[in-house]
N, C-alpha and C. Protein backbone atom coordinates (compact mmCIF):
# COMPACT_ATOMS: atom_id res chain seq x y z
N UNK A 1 -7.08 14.27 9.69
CA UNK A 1 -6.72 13.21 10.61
C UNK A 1 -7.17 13.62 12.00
N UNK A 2 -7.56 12.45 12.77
CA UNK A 2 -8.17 12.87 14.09
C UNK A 2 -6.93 13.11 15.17
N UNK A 3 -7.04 14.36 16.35
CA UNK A 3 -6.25 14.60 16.95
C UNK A 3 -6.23 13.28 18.36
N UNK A 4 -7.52 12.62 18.09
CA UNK A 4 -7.21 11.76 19.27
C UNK A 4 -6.03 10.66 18.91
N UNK A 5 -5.61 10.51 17.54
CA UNK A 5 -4.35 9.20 17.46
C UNK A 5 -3.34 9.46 17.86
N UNK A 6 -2.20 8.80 18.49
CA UNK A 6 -1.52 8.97 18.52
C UNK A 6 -0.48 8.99 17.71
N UNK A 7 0.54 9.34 17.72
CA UNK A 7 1.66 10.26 16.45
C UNK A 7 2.50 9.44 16.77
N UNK A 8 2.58 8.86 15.06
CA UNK A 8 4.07 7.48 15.27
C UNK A 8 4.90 7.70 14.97
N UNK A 9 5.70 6.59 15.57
CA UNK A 9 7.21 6.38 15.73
C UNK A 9 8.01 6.96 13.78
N UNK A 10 9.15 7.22 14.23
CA UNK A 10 9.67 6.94 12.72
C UNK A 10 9.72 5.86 12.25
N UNK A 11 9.97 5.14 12.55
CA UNK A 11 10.18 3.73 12.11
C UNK A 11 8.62 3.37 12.07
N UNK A 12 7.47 4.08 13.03
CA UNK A 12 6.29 2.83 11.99
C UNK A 12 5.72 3.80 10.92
N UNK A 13 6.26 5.11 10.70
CA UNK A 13 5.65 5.81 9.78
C UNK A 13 6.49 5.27 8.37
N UNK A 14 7.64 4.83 8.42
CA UNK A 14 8.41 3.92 7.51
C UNK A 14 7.85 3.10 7.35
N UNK A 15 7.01 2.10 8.11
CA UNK A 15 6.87 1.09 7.81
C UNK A 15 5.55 1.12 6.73
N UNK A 16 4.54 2.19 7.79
CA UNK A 16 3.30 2.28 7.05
C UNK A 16 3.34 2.93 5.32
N UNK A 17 4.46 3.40 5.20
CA UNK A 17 4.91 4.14 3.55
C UNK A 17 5.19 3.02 2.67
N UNK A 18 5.92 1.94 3.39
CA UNK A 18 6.26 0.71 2.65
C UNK A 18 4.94 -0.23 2.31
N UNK A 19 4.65 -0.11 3.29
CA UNK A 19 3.12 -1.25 3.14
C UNK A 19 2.24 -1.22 2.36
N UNK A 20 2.03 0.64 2.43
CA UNK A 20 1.27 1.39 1.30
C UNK A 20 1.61 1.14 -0.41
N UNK A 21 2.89 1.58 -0.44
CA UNK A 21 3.26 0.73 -1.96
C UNK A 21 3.45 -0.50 -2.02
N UNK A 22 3.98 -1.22 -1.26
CA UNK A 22 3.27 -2.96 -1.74
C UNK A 22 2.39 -2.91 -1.98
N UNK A 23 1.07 -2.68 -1.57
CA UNK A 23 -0.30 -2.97 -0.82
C UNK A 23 -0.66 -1.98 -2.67
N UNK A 24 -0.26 -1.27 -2.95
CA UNK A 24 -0.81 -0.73 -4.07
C UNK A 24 0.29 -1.49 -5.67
N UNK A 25 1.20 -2.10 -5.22
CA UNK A 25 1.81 -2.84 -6.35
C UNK A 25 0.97 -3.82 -6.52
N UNK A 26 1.60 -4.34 -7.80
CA UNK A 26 0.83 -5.70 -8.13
C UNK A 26 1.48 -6.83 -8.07
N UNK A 27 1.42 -8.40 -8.14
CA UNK A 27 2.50 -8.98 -7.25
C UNK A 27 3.42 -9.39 -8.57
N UNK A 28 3.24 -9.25 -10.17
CA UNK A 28 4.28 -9.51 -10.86
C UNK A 28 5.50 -8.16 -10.84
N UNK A 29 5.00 -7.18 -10.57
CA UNK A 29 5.80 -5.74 -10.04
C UNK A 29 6.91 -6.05 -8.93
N UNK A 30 5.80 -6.42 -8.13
CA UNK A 30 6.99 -6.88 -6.62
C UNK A 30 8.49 -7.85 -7.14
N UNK A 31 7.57 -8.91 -7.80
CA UNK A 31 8.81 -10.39 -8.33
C UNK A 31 9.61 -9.69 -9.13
N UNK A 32 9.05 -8.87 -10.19
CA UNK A 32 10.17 -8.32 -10.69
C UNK A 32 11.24 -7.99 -10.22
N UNK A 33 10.92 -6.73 -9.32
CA UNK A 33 11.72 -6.31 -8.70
C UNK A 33 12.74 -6.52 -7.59
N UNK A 34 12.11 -7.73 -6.95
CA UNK A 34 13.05 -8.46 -6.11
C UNK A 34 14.29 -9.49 -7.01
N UNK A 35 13.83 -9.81 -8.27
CA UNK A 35 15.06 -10.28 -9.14
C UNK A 35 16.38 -9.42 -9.04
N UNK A 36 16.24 -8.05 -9.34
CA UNK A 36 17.63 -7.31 -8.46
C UNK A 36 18.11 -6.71 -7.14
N UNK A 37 16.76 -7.36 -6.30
CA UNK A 37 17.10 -7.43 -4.61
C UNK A 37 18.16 -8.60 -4.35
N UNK A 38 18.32 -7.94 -3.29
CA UNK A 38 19.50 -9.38 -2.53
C UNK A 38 18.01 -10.00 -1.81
N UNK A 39 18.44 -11.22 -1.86
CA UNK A 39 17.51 -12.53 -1.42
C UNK A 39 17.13 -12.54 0.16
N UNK A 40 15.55 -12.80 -0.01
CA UNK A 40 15.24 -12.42 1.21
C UNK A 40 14.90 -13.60 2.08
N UNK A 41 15.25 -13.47 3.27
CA UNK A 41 15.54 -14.53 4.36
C UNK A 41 14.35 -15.88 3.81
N UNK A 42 14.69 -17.11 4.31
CA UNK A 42 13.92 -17.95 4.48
C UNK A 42 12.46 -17.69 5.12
N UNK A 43 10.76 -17.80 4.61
CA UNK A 43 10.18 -17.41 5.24
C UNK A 43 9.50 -18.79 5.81
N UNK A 44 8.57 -18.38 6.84
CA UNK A 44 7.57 -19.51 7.34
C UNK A 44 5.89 -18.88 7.40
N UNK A 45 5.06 -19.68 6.49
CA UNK A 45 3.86 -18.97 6.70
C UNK A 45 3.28 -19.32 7.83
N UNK A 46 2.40 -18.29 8.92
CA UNK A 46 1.82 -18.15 10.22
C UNK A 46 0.30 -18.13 9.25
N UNK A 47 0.00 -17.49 8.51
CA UNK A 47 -1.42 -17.13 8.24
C UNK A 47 -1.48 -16.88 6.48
N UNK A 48 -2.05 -17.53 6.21
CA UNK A 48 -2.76 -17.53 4.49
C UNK A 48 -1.24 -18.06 3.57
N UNK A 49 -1.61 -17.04 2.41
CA UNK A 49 -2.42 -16.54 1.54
C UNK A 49 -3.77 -16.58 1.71
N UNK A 50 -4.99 -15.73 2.37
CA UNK A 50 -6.30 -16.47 2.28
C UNK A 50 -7.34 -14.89 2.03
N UNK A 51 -7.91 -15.33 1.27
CA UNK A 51 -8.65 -14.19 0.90
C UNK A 51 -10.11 -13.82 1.44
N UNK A 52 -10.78 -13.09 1.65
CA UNK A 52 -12.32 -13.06 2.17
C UNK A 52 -12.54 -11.66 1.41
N UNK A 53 -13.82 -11.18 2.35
CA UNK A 53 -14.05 -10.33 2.44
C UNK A 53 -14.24 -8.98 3.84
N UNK A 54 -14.05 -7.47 3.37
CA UNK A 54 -14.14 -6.62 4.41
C UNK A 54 -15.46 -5.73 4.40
N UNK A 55 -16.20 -5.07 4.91
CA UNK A 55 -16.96 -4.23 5.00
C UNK A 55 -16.14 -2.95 4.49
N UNK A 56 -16.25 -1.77 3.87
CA UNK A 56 -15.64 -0.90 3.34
C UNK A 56 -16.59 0.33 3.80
N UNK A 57 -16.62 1.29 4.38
CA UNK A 57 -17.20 2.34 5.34
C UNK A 57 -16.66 3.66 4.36
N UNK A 58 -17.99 4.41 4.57
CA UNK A 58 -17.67 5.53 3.76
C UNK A 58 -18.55 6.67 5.32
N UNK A 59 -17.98 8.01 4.69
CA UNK A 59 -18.80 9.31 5.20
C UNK A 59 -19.63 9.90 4.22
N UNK A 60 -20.71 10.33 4.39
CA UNK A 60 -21.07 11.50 3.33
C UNK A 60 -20.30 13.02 3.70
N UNK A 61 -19.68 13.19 2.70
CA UNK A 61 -18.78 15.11 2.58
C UNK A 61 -17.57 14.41 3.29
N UNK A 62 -17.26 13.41 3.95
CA UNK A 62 -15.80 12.93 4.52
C UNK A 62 -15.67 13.62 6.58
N UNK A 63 -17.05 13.82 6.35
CA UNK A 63 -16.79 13.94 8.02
C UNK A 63 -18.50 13.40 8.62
N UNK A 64 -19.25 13.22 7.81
CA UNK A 64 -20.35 12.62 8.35
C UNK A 64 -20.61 11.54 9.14
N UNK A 65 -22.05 10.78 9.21
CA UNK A 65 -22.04 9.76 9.79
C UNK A 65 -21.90 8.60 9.00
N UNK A 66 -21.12 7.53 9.68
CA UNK A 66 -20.45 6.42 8.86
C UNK A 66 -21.46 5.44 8.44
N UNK A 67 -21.58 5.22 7.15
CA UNK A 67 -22.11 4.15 6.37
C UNK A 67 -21.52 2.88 6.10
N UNK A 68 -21.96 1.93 5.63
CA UNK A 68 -21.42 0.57 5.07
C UNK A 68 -21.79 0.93 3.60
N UNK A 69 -19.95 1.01 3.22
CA UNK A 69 -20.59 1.11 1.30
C UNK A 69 -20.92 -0.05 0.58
N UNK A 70 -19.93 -1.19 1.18
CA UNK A 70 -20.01 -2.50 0.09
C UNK A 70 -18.99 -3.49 0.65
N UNK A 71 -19.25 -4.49 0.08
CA UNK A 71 -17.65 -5.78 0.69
C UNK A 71 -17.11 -5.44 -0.34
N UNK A 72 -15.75 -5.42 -0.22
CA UNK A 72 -14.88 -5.62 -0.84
C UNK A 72 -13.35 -7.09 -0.49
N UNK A 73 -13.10 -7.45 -1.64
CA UNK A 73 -12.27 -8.67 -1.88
C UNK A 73 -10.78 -7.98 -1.14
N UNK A 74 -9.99 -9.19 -0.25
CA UNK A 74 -9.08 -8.67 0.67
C UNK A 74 -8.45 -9.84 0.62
N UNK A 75 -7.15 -10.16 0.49
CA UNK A 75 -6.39 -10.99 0.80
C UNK A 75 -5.01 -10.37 1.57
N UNK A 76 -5.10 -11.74 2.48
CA UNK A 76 -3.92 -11.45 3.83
C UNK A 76 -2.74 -12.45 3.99
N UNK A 77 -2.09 -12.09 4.48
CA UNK A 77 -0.46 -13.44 5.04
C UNK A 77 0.29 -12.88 5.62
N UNK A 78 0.07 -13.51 6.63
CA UNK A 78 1.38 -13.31 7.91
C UNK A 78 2.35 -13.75 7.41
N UNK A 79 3.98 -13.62 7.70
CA UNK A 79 4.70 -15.24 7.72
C UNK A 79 6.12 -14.56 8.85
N UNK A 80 6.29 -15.24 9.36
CA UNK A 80 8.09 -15.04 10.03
C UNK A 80 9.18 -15.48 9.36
N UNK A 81 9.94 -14.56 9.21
CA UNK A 81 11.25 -14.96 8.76
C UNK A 81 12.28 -15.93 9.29
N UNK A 82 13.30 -16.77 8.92
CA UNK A 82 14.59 -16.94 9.84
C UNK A 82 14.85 -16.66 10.46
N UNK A 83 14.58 -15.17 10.96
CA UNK A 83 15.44 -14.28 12.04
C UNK A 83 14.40 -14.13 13.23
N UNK A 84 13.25 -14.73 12.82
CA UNK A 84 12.36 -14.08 13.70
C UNK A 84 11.60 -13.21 13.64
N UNK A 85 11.26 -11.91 12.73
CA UNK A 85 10.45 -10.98 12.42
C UNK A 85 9.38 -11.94 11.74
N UNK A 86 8.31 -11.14 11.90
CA UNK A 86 7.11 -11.20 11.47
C UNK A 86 6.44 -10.18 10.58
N UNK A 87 6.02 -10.49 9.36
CA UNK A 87 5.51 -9.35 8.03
C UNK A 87 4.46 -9.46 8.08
N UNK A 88 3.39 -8.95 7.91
CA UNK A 88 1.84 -8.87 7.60
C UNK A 88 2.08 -8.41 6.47
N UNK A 89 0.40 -8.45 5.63
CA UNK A 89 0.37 -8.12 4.65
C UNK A 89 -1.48 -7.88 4.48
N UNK A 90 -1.79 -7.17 4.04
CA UNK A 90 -3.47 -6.89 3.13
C UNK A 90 -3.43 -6.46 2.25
N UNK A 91 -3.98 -7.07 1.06
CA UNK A 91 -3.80 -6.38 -0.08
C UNK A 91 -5.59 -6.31 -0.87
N UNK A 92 -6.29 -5.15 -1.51
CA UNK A 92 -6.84 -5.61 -2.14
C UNK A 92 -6.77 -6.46 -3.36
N UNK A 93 -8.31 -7.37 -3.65
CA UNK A 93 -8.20 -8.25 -4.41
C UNK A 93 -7.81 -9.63 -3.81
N UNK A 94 -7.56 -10.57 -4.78
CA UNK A 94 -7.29 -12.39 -4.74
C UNK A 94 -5.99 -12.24 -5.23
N UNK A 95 -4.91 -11.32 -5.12
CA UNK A 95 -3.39 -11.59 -5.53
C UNK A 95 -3.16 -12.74 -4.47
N UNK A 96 -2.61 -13.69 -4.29
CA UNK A 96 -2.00 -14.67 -3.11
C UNK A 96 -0.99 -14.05 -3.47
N UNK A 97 -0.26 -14.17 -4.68
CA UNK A 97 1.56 -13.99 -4.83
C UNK A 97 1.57 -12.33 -3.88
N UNK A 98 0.92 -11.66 -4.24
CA UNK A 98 1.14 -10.13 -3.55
C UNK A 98 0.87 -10.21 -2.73
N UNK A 99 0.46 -10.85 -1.66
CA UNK A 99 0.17 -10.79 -0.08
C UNK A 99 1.16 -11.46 0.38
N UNK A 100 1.94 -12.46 0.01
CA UNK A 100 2.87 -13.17 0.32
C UNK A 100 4.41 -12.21 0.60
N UNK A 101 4.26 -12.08 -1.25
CA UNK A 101 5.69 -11.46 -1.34
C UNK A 101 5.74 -10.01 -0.42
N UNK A 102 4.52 -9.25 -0.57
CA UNK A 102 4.21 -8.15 0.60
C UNK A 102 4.88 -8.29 1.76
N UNK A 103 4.29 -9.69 2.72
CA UNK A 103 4.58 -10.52 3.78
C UNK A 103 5.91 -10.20 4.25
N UNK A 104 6.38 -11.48 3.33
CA UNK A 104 7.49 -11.21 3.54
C UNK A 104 8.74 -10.06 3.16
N UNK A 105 8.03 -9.12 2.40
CA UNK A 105 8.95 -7.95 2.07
C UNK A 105 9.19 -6.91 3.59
N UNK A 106 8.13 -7.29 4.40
CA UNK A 106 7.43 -6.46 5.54
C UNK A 106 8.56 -6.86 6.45
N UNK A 107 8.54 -7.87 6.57
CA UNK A 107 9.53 -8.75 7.67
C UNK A 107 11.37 -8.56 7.44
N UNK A 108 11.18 -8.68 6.21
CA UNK A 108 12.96 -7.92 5.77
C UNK A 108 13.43 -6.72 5.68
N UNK A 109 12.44 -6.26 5.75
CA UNK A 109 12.44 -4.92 5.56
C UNK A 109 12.17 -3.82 7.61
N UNK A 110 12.33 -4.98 8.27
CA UNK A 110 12.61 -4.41 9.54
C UNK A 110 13.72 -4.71 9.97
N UNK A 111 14.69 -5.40 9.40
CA UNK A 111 15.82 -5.15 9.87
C UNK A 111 16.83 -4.10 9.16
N UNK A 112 17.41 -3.75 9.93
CA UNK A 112 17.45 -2.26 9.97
C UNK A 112 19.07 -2.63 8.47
N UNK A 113 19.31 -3.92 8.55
CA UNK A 113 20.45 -4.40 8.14
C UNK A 113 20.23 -4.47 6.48
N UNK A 114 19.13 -5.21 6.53
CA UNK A 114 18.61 -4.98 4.68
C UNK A 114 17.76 -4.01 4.70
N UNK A 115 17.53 -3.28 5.19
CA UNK A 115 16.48 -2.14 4.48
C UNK A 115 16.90 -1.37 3.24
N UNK A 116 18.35 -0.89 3.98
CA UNK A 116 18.45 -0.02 2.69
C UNK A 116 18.30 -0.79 1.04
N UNK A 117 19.34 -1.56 1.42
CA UNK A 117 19.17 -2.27 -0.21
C UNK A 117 17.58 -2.90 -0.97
N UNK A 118 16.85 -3.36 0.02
CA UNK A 118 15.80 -3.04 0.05
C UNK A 118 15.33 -2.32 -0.49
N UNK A 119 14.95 -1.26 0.29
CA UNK A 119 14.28 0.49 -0.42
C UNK A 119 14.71 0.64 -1.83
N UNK A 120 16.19 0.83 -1.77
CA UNK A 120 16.40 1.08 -2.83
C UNK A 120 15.99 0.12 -4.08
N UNK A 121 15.93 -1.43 -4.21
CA UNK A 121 16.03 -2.13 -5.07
C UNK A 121 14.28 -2.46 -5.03
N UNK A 122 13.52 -2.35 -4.62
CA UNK A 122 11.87 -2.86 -4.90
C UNK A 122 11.39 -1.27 -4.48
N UNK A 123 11.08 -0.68 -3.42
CA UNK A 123 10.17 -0.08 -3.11
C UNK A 123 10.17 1.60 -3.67
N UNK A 124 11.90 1.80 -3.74
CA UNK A 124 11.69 3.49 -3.97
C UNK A 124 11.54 3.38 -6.22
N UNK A 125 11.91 2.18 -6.79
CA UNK A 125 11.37 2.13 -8.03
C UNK A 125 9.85 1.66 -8.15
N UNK A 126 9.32 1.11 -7.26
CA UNK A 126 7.97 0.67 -7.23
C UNK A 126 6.87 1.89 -6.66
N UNK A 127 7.49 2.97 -6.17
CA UNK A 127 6.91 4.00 -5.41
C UNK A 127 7.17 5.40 -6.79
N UNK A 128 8.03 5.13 -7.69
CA UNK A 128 8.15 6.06 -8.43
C UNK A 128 7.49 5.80 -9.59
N UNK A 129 7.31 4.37 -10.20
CA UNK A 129 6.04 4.25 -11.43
C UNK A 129 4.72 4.45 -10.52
N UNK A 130 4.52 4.15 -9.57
CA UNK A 130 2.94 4.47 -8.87
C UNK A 130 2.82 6.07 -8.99
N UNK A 131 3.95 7.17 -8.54
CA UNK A 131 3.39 8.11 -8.59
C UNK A 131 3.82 8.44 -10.06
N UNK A 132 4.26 7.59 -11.08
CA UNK A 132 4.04 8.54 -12.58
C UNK A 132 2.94 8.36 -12.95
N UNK A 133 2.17 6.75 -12.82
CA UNK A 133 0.81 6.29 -13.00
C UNK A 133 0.10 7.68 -12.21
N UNK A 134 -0.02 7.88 -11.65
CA UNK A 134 -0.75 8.86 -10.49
C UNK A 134 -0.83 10.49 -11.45
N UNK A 135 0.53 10.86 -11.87
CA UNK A 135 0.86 11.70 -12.58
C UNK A 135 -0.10 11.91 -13.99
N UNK A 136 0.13 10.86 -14.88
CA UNK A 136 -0.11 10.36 -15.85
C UNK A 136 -1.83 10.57 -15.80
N UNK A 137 -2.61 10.20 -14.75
CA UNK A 137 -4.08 10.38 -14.46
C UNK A 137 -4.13 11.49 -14.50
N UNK A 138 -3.43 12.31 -13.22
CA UNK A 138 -3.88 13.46 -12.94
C UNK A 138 -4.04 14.09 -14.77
N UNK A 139 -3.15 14.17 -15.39
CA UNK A 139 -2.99 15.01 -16.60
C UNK A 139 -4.30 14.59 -17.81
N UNK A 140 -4.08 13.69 -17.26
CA UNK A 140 -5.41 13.16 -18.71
C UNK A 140 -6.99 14.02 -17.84
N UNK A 141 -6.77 13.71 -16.65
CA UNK A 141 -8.14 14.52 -15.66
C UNK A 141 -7.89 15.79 -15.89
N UNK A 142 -7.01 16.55 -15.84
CA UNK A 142 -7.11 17.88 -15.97
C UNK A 142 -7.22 18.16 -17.76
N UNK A 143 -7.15 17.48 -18.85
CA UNK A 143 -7.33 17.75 -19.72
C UNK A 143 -8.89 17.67 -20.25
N UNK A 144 -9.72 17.21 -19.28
CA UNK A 144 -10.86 17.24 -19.18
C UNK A 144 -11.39 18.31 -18.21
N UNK A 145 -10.79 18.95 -17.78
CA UNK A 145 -11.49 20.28 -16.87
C UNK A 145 -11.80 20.99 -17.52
N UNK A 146 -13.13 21.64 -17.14
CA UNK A 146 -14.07 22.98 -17.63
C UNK A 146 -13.81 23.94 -16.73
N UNK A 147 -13.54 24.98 -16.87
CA UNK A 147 -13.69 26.42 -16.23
C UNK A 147 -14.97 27.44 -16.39
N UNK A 148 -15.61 27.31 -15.59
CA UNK A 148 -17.25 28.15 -15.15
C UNK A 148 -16.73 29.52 -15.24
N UNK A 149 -17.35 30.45 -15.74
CA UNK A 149 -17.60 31.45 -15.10
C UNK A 149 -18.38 32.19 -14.62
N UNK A 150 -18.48 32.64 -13.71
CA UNK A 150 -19.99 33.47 -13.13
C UNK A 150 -19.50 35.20 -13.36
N UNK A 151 -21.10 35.73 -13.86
CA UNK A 151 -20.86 37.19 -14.26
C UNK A 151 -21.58 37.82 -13.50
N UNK A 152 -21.04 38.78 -12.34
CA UNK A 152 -22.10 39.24 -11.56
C UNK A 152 -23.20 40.80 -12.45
N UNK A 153 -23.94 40.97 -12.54
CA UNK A 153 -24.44 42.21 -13.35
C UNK A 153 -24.37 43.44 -11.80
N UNK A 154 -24.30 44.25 -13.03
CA UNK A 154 -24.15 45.89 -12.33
C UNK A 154 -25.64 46.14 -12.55
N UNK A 155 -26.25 47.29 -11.58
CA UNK A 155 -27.17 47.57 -11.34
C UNK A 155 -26.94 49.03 -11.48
């Protein structure tokens, strides 16, 4: 990470952890899971469901000079709640339902009043099958690892 950013708040490093597992759920995951959330405020959409495309930038070795790898498919939605907060959302892909429910998960999830039940009821079970999925890879990848060895000769 570059030392020129600046170092965030707790609360947006919360936020950015939450966004991250929406943003990597899928949106029948989310609905599920909000079936044993408490009900989230009335929303109003500001922007989408609307999907396009982004430019996607790569490095060569991860510190080189920056390339254009490819477009990739992006869907977005603002919306404000009842209360007044405002949720964003990006998700890859054409999910509408997952940019939405994202949206507005973003926006309920800043008051400091539903969070917890929140966290607890969508995001910290939606954050724990992502990292078994994650788990679950790693192991099948390492069951495919080769071990090299190099033999130096004596002289």
């Amino acid at each position: 990470m570059s030392s020129d950013l600046p170092s965030l708040s707790p609360e947006q490093q919360a936020r950015r952890r939450w966004m991250g597992i929406l943003a990597r759920a899928d949106g029948a995951a989310i609905a599920a899971r909000l079936d044993a959330a408490p009900p989230l405020p009335a929303a109003t959409r500001l922007r989408g469901p609307e999907t396009g495309l982004v430019m996607a930038r790569g490095r060569q070795g991860g510190d080189g000079a920056p390339f254009n790898l490819g477009e990739m498919t992006v869907t977005r939605c603002s919306v404000r709640d009842a209360e007044g907060r405002v949720g964003h959302a990006y998700v890859a892909g054409r999910d509408q339902r997952q940019a939405e429910l994202a949206a507005r998960l973003d926006a309920a999830l800043q008051d400091p009043v539903r969070r917890p039940a929140l966290l607890e009821a969508v995001i910290e079970p939606l954050a724990a099958a992502q990292a078994e999925r994650a788990a679950a890879m790693a192991a099948r990848a390492a069951a495919t690892k080769v071990q090299f060895f190099t033999m130096q000769t004596m002289r």
